[in-house]
C-alpha atoms as a PDB file:
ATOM      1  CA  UNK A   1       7.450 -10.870  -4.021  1.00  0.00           C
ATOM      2  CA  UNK A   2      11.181 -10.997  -5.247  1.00  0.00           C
ATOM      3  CA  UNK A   3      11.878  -7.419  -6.607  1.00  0.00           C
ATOM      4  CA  UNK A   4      14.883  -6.670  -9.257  1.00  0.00           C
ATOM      5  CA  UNK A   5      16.376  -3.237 -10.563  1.00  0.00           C
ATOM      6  CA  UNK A   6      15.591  -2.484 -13.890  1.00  0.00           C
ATOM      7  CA  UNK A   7      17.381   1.377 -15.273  1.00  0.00           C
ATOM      8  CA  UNK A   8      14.863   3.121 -17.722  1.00  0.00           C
ATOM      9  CA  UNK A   9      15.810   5.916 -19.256  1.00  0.00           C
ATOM     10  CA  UNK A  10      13.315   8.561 -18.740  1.00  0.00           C
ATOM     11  CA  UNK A  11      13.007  12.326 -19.479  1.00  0.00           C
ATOM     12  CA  UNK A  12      15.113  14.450 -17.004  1.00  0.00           C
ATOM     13  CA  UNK A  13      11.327  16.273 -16.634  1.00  0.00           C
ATOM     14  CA  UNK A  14       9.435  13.058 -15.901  1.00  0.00           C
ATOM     15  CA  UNK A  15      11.479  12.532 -12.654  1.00  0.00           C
ATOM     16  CA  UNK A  16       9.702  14.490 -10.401  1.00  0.00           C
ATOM     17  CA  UNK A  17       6.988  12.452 -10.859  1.00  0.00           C
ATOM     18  CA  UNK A  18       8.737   8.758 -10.386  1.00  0.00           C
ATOM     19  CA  UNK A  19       7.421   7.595  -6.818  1.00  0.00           C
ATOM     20  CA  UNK A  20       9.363   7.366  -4.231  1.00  0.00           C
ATOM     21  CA  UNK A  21       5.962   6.138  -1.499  1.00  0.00           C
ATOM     22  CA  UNK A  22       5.675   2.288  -1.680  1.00  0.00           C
ATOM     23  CA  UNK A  23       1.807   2.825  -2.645  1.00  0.00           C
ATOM     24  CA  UNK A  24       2.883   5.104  -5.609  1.00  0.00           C
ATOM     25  CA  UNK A  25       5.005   2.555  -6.465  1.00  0.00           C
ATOM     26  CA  UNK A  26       2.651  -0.255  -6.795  1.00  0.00           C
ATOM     27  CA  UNK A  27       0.141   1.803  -9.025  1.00  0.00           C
ATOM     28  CA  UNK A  28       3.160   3.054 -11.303  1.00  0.00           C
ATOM     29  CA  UNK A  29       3.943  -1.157 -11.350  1.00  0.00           C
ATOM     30  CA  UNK A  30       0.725  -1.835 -12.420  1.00  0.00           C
ATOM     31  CA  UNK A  31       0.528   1.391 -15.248  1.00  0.00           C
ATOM     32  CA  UNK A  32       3.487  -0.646 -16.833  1.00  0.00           C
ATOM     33  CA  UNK A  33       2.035  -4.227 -17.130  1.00  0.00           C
ATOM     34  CA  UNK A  34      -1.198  -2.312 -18.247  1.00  0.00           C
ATOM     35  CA  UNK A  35      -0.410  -2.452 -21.551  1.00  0.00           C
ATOM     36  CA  UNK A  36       0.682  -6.506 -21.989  1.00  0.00           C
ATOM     37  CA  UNK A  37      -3.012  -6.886 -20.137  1.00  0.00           C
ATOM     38  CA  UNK A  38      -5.004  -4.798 -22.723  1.00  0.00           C
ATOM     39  CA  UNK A  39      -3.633  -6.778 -25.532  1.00  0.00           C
ATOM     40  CA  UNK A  40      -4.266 -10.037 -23.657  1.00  0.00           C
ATOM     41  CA  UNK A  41      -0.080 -10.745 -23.705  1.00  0.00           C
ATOM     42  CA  UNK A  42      -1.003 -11.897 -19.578  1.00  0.00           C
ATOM     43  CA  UNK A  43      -4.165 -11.680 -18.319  1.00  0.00           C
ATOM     44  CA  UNK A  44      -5.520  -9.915 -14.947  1.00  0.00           C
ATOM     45  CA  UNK A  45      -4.496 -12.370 -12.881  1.00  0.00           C
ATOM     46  CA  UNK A  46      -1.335 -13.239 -13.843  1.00  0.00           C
ATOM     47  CA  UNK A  47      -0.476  -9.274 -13.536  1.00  0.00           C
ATOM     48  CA  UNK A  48      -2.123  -9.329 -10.224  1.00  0.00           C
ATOM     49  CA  UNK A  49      -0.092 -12.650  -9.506  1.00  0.00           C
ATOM     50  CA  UNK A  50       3.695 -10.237 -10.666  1.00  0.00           C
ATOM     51  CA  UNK A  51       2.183  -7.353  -7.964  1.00  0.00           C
ATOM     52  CA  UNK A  52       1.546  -9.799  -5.347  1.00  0.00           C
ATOM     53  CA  UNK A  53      -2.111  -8.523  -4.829  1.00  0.00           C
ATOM     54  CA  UNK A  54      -5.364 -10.288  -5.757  1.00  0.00           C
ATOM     55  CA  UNK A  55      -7.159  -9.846  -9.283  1.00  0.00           C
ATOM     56  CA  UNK A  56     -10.008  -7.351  -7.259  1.00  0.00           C
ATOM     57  CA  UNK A  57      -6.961  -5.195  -6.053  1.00  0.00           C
ATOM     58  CA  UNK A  58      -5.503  -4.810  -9.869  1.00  0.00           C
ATOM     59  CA  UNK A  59      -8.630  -4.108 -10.994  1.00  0.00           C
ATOM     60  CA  UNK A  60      -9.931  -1.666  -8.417  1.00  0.00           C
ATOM     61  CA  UNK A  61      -6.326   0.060  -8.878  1.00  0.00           C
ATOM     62  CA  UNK A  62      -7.008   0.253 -12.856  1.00  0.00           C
ATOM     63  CA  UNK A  63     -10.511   1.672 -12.068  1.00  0.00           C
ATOM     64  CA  UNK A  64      -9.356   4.234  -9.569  1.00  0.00           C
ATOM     65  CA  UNK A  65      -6.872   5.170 -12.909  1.00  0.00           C
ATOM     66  CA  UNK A  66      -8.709   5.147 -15.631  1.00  0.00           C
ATOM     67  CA  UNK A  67      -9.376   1.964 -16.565  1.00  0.00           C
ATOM     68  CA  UNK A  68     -12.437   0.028 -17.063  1.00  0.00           C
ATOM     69  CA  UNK A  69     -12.025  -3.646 -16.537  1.00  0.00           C
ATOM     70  CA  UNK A  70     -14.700  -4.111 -19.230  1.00  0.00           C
ATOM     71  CA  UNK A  71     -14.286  -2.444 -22.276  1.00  0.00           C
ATOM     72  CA  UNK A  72     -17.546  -2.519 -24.366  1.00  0.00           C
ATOM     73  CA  UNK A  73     -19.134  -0.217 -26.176  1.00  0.00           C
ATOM     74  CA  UNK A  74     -22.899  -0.514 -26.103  1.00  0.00           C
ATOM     75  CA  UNK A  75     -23.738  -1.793 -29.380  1.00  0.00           C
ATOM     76  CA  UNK A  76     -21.346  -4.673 -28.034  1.00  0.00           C
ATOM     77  CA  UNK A  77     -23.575  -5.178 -24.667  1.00  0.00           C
ATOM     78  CA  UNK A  78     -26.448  -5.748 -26.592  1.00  0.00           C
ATOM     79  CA  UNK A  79     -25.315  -7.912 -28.967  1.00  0.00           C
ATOM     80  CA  UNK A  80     -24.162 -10.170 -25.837  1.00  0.00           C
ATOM     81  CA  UNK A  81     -27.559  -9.861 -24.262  1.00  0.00           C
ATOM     82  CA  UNK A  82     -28.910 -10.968 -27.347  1.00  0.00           C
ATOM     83  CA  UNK A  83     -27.138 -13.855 -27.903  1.00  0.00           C
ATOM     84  CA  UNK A  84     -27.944 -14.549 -24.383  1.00  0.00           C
ATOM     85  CA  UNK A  85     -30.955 -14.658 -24.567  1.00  0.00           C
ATOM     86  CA  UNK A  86     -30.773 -16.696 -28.332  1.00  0.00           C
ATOM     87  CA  UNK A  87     -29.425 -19.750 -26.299  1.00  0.00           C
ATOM     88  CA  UNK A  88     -31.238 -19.195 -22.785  1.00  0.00           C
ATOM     89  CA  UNK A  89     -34.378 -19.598 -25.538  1.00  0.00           C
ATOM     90  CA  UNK A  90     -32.780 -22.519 -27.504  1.00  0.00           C
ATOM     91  CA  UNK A  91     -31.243 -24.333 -24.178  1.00  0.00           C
ATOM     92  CA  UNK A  92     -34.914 -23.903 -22.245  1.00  0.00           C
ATOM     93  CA  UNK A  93     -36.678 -25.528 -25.179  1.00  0.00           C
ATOM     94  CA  UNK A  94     -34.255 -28.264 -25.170  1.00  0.00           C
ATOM     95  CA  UNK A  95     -34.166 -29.167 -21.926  1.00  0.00           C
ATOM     96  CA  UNK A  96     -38.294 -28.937 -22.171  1.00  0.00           C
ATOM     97  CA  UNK A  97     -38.354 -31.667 -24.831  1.00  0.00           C
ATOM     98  CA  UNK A  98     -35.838 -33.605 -23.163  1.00  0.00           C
ATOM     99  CA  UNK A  99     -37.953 -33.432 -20.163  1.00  0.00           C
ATOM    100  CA  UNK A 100     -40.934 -34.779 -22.331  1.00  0.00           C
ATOM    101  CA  UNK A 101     -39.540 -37.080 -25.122  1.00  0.00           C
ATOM    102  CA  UNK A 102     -40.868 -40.457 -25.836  1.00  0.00           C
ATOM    103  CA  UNK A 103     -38.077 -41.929 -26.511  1.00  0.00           C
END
């Protein structure tokens, strides 16, 4: 991956806490694009794709942070299951009289 140097200003106190370990380095990467992937600017991949790891690694490194890859609430979850199930019903009984049409 083709690295630049970017200066950012940060708080004399915050500097301690920069990394200075490759490793540290790659999750303090992937904090910054966090934000352009939570409001869908680039997806998971394409972040994954600036780090030079795969989708699974940014996503296990966001877990291991903090962050859940999905983000539902559970009124959400079962509104998907539902509608799952809606078409699993309405595809099944299509296919069904497909299967036994006279035409």
């Amino acid at each position: 991956m083709e690295m630049t140097t970017v200066q950012l200003k940060v708080p004399v106190a915050m500097e301690p806490y920069i990394a200075t370990k490759p490793d540290g380095e790659l999750v303090q990467l992937a904090l910054l694009l966090h934000p352009f992937v939570k409001n869908e600017t680039i997806s998971h991949g394409r972040a994954a794709e600036i780090l030079g790891i795969t989708k699974w690694q940014l996503i296990e490194l966001y877990a291991n942070e903090g962050f859940a890859y999905f983000d539902m609430d559970w009124s959400e979850v079962e509104e998907d299951v539902a509608t799952y199930e809606r078409l699993k019903a309405f595809l099944g009984l299509s296919i069904f009289r497909r299967a036994f049409s006279t035409n």
